[in-house]
C-alpha atoms as a PDB file:
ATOM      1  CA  UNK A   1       0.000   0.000   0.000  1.00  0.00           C
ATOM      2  CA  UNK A   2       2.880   2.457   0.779  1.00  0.00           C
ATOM      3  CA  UNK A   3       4.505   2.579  -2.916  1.00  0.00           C
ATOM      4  CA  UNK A   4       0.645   2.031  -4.046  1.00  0.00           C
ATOM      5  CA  UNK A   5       0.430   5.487  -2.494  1.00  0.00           C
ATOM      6  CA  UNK A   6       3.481   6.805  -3.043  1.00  0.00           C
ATOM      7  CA  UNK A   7       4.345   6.643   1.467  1.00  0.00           C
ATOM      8  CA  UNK A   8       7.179   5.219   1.725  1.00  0.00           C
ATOM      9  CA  UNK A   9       9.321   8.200   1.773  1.00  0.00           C
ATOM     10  CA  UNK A  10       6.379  10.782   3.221  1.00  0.00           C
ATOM     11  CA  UNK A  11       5.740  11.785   6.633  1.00  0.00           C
ATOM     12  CA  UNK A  12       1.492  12.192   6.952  1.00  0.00           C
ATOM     13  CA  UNK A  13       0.456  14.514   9.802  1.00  0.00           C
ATOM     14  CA  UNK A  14      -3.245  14.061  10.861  1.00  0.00           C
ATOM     15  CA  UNK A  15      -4.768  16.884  13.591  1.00  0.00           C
ATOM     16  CA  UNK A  16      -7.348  19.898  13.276  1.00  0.00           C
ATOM     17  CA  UNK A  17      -7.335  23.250  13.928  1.00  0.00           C
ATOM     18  CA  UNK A  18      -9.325  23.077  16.932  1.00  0.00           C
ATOM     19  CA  UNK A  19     -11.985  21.617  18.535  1.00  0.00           C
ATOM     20  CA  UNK A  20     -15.870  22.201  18.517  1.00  0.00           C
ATOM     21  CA  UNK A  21     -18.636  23.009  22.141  1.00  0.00           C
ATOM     22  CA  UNK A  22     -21.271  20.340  22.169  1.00  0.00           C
ATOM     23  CA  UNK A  23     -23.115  22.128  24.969  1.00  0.00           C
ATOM     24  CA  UNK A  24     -20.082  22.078  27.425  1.00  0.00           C
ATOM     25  CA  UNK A  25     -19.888  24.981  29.531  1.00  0.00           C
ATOM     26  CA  UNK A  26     -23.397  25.676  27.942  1.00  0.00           C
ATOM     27  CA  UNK A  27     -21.609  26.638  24.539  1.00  0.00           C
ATOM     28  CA  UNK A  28     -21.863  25.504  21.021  1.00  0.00           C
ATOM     29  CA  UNK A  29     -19.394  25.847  17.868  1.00  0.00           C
ATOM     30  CA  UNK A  30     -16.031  26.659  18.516  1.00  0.00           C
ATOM     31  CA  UNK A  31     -16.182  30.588  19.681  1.00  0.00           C
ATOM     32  CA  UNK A  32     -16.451  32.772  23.036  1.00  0.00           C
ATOM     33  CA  UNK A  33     -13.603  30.077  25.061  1.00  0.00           C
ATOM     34  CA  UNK A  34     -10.615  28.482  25.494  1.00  0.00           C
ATOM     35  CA  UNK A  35     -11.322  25.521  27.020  1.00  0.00           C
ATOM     36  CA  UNK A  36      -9.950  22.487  26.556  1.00  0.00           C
ATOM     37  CA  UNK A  37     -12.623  21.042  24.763  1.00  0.00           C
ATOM     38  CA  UNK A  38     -11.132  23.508  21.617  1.00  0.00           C
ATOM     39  CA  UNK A  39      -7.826  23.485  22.306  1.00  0.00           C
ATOM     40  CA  UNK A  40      -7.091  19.713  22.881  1.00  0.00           C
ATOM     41  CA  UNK A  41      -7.243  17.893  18.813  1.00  0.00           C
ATOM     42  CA  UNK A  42      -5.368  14.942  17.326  1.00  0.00           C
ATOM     43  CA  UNK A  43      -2.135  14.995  16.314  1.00  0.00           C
ATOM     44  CA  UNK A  44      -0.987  11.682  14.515  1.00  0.00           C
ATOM     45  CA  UNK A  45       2.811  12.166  12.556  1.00  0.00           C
ATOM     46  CA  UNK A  46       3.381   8.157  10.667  1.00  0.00           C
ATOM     47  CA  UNK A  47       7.152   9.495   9.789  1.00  0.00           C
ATOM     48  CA  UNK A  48       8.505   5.779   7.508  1.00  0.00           C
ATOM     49  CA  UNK A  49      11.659   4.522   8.879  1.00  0.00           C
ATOM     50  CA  UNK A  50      11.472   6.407  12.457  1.00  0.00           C
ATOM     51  CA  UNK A  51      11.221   4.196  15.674  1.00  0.00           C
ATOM     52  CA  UNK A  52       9.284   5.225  18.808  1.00  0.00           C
ATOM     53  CA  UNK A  53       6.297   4.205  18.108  1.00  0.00           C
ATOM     54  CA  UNK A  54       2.881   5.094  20.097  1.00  0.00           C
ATOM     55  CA  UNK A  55       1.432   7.761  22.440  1.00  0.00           C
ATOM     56  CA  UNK A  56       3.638  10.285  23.059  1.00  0.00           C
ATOM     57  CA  UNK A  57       2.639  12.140  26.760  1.00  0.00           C
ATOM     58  CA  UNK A  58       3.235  15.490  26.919  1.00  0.00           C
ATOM     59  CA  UNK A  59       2.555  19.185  25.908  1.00  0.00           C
ATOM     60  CA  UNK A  60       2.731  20.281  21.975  1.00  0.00           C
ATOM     61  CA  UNK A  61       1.279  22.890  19.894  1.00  0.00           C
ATOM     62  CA  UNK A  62       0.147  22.876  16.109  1.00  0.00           C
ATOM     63  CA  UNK A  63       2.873  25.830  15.453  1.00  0.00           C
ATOM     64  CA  UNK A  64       5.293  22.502  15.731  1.00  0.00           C
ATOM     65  CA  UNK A  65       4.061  21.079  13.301  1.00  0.00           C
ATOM     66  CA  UNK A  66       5.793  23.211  10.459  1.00  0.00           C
ATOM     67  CA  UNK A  67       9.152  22.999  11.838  1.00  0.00           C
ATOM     68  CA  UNK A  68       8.666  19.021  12.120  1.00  0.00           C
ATOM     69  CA  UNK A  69       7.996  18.799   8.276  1.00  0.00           C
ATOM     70  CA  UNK A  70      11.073  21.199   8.075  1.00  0.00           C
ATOM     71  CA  UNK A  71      13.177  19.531   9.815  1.00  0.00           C
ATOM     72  CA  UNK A  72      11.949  16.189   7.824  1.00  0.00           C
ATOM     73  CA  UNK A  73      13.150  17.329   4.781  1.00  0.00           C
ATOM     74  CA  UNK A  74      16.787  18.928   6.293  1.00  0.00           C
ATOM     75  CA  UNK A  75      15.734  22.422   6.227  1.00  0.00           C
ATOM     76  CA  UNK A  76      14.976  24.736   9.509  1.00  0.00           C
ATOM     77  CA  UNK A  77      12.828  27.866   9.798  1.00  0.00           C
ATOM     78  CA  UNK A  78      13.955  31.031  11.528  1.00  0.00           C
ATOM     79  CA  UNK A  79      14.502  30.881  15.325  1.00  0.00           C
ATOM     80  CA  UNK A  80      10.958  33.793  15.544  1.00  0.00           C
ATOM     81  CA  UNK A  81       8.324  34.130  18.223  1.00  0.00           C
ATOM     82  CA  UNK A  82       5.485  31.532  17.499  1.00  0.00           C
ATOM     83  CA  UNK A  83       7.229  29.604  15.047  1.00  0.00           C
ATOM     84  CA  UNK A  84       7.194  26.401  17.353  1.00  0.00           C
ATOM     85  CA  UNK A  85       9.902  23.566  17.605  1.00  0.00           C
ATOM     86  CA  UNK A  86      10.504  19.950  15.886  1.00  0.00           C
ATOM     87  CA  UNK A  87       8.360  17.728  17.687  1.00  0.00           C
ATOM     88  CA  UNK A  88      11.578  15.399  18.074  1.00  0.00           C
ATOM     89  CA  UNK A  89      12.618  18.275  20.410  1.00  0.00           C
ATOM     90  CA  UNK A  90      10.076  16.658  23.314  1.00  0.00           C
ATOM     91  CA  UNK A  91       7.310  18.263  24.905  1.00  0.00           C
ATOM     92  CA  UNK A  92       6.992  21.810  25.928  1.00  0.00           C
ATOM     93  CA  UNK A  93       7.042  23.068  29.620  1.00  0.00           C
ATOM     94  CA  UNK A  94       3.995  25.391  28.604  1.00  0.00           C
ATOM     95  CA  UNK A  95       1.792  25.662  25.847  1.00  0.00           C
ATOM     96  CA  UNK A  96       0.055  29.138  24.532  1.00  0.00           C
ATOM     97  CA  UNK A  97      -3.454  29.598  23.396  1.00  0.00           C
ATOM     98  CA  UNK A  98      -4.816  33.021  22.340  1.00  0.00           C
ATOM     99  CA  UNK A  99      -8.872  33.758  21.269  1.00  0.00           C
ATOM    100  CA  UNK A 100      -8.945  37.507  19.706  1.00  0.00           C
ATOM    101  CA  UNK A 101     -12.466  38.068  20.160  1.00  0.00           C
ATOM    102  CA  UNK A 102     -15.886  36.523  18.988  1.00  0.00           C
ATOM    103  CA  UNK A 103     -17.162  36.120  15.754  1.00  0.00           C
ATOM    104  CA  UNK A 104     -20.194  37.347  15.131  1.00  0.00           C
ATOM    105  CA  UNK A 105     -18.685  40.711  16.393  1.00  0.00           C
ATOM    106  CA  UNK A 106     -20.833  42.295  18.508  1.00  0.00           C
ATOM    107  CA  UNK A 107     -21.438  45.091  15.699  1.00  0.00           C
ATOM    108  CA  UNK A 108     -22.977  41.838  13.365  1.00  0.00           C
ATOM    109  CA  UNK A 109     -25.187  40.921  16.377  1.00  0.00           C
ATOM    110  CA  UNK A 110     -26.837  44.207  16.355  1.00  0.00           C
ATOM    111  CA  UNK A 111     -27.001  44.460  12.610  1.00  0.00           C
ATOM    112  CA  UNK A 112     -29.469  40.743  13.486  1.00  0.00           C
ATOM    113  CA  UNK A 113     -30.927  42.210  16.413  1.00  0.00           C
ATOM    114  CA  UNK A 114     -30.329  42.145  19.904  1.00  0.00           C
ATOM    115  CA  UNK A 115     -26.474  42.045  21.007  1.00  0.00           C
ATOM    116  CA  UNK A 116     -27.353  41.938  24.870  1.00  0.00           C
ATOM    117  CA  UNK A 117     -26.718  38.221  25.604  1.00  0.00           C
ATOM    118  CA  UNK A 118     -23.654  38.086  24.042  1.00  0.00           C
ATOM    119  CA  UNK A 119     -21.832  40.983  25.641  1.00  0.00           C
ATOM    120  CA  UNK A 120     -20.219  39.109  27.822  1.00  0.00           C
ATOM    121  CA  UNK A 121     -18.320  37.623  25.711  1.00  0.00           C
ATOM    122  CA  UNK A 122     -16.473  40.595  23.930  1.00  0.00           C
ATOM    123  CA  UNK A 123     -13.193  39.850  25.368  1.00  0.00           C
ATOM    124  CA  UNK A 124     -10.186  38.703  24.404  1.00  0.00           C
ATOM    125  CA  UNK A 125      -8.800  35.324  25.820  1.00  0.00           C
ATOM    126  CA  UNK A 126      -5.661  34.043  26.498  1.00  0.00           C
ATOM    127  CA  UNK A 127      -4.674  30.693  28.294  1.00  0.00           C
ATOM    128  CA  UNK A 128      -1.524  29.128  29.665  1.00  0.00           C
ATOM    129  CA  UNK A 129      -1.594  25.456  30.476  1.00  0.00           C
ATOM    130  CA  UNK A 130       1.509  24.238  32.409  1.00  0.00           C
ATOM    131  CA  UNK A 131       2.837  20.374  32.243  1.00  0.00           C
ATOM    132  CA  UNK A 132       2.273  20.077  35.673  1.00  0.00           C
ATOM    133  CA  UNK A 133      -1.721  20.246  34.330  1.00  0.00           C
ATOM    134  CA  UNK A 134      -2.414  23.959  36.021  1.00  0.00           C
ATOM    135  CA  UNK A 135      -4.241  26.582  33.400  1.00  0.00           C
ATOM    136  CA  UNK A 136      -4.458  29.895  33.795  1.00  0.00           C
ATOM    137  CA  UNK A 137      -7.135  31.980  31.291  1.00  0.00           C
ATOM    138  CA  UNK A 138      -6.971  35.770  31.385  1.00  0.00           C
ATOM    139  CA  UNK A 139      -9.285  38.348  29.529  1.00  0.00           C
ATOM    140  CA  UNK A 140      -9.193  41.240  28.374  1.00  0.00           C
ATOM    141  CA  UNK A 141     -12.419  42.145  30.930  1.00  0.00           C
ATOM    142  CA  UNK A 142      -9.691  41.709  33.578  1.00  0.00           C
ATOM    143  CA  UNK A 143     -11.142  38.218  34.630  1.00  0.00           C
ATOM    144  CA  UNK A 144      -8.624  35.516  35.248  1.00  0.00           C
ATOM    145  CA  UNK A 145      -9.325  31.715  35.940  1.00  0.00           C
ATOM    146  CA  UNK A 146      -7.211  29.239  37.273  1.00  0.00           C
ATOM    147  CA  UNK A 147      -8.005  25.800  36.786  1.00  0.00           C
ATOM    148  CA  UNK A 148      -6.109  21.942  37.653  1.00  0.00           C
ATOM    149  CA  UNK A 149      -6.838  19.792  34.708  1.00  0.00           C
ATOM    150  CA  UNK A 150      -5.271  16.781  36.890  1.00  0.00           C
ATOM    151  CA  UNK A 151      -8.066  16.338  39.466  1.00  0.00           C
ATOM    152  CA  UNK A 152     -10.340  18.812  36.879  1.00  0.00           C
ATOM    153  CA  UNK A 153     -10.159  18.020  33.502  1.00  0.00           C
ATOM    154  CA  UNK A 154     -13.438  19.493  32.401  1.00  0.00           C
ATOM    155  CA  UNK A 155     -12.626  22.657  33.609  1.00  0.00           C
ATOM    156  CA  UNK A 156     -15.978  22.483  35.579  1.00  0.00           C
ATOM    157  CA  UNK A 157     -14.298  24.158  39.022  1.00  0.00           C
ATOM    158  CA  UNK A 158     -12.843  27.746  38.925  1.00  0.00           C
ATOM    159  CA  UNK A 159      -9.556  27.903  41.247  1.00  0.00           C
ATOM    160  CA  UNK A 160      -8.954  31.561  41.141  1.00  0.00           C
ATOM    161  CA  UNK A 161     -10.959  32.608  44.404  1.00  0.00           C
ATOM    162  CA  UNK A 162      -9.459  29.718  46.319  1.00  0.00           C
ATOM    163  CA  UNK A 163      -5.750  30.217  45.445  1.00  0.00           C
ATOM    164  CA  UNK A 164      -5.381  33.806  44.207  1.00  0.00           C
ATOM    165  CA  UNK A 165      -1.759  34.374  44.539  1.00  0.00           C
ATOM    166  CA  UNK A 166      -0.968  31.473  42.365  1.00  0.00           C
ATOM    167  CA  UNK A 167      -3.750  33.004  40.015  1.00  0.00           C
ATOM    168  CA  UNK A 168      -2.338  36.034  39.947  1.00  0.00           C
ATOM    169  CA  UNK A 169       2.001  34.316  39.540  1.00  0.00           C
ATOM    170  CA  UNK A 170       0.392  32.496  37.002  1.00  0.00           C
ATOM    171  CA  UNK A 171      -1.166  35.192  34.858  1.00  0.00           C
ATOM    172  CA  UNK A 172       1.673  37.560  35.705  1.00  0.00           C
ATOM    173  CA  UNK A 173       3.938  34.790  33.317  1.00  0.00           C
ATOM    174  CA  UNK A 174       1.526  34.515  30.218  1.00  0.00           C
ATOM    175  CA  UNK A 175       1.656  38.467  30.276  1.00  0.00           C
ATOM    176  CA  UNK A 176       5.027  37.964  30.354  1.00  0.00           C
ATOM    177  CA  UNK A 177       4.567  35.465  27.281  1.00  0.00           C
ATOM    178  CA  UNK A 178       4.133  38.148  24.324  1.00  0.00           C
ATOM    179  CA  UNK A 179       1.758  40.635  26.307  1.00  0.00           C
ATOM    180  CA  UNK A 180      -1.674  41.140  27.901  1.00  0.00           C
ATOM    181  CA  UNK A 181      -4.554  39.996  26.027  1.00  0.00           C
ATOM    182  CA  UNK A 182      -6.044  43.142  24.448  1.00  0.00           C
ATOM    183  CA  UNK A 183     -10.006  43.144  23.554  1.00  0.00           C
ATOM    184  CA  UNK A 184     -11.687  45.977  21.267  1.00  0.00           C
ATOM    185  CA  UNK A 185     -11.753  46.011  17.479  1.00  0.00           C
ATOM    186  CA  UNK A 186      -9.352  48.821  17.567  1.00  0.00           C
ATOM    187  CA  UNK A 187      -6.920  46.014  18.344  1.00  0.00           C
ATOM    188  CA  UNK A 188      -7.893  43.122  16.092  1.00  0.00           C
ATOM    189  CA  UNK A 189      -7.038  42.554  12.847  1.00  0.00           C
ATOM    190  CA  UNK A 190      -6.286  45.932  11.678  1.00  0.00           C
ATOM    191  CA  UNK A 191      -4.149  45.137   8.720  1.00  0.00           C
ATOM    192  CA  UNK A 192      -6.893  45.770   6.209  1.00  0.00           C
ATOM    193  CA  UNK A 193      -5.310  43.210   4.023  1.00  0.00           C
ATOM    194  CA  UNK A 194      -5.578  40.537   6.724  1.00  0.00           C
ATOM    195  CA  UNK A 195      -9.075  41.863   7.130  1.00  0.00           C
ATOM    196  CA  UNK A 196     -10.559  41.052   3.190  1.00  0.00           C
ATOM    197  CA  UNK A 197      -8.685  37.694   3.267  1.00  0.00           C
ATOM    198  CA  UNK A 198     -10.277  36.614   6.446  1.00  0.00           C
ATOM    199  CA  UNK A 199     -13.699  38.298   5.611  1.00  0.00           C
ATOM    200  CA  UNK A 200     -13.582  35.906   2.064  1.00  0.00           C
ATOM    201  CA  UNK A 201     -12.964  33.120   3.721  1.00  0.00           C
ATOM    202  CA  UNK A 202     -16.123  33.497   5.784  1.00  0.00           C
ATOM    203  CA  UNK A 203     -13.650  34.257   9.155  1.00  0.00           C
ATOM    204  CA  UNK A 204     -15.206  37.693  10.128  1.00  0.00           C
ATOM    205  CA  UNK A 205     -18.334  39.182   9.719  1.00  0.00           C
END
């Protein structure tokens, strides 16, 4: 089947973009979050020839994935910000998620009629989730949660009020990590280029 297909000499990746709300935390589709249930997806690498074989524990992001398939075929891409690592590397210490605000905007939710039950979710999200299983979410609104995805893994128990200095050590490092979240539309997406490509591809509205 390999030289059928032509795999014998390619490395297949298999994962998705994110994942999708069946009514967890009383939310469908994949907007207004960052919960696990979006952020953890497949990743399956079948690299010919390469041992180690199986599950593979640990932290890893899809920005990874690019310098993997680099690295596959002896090149490298610039040492940047966001760029990511060769998954042969191992897993991360941290991983970074980042939500830039909803979609519908709240403008397109008053163009259909009332925006009121979705206000609360014009923010800006950002999440840090720790090997040791700890995740700390911080908006834009100022709200931070703190959850332990070892003895929590649905996220279903807030930690912040309970153990607010390590809340507040753990959202003092993702600010550290690139910067605060930032909310308002003033701050998304205002390359106007960006903008139309997203906009065509059904992105923003």
């Amino acid at each position: 089947i390999d030289e059928t297909l032509g795999l014998e000499d390619t490395v297949t990746v298999v994962t998705s973009d994110h994942g999708e709300h069946l009514g967890e935390h009383g939310l469908m589709d994949h907007q207004y979050s960052l919960s696990e249930t979006l952020l953890r997806v497949p990743l399956a690498v079948r690299w010919p020839g390469r041992e180690h074989a199986g599950v593979h524990p640990g932290l890893r992001q899809l920005v990874d994935v690019g310098p993997t398939l680099m690295a596959a075929v002896g090149r490298s891409l610039p040492e940047l910000p966001g760029i990511g690592q060769p998954l042969e590397a191992g897993p991360r210490p941290w991983a970074l998620a980042e939500y830039l605000g909803p979609q519908p905007t709240m403008e397109a939710h008053a163009r259909r009629g009332d925006p009121a039950p979705f206000r609360r979710f014009d923010r800006a999200l950002r999440a840090l989730r720790l090997a040791d299983g700890r995740k700390v979410v911080v908006g834009s609104d100022g709200s931070v949660v703190l959850h332990d995805l070892t003895s929590d893994p649905g996220e279903l128990h807030d930690l912040a009020a309970e153990r607010p200095g390590e809340a507040r050590e753990l959202a003092d490092r993702l600010a550290g990590i690139g910067g605060p979240a930032t909310g308002g539309e003033a701050d998304r997406l205002s390359d106007a280029g960006v903008r139309r490509a997203l906009e065509s591809l059904g992105y923003l509205q």
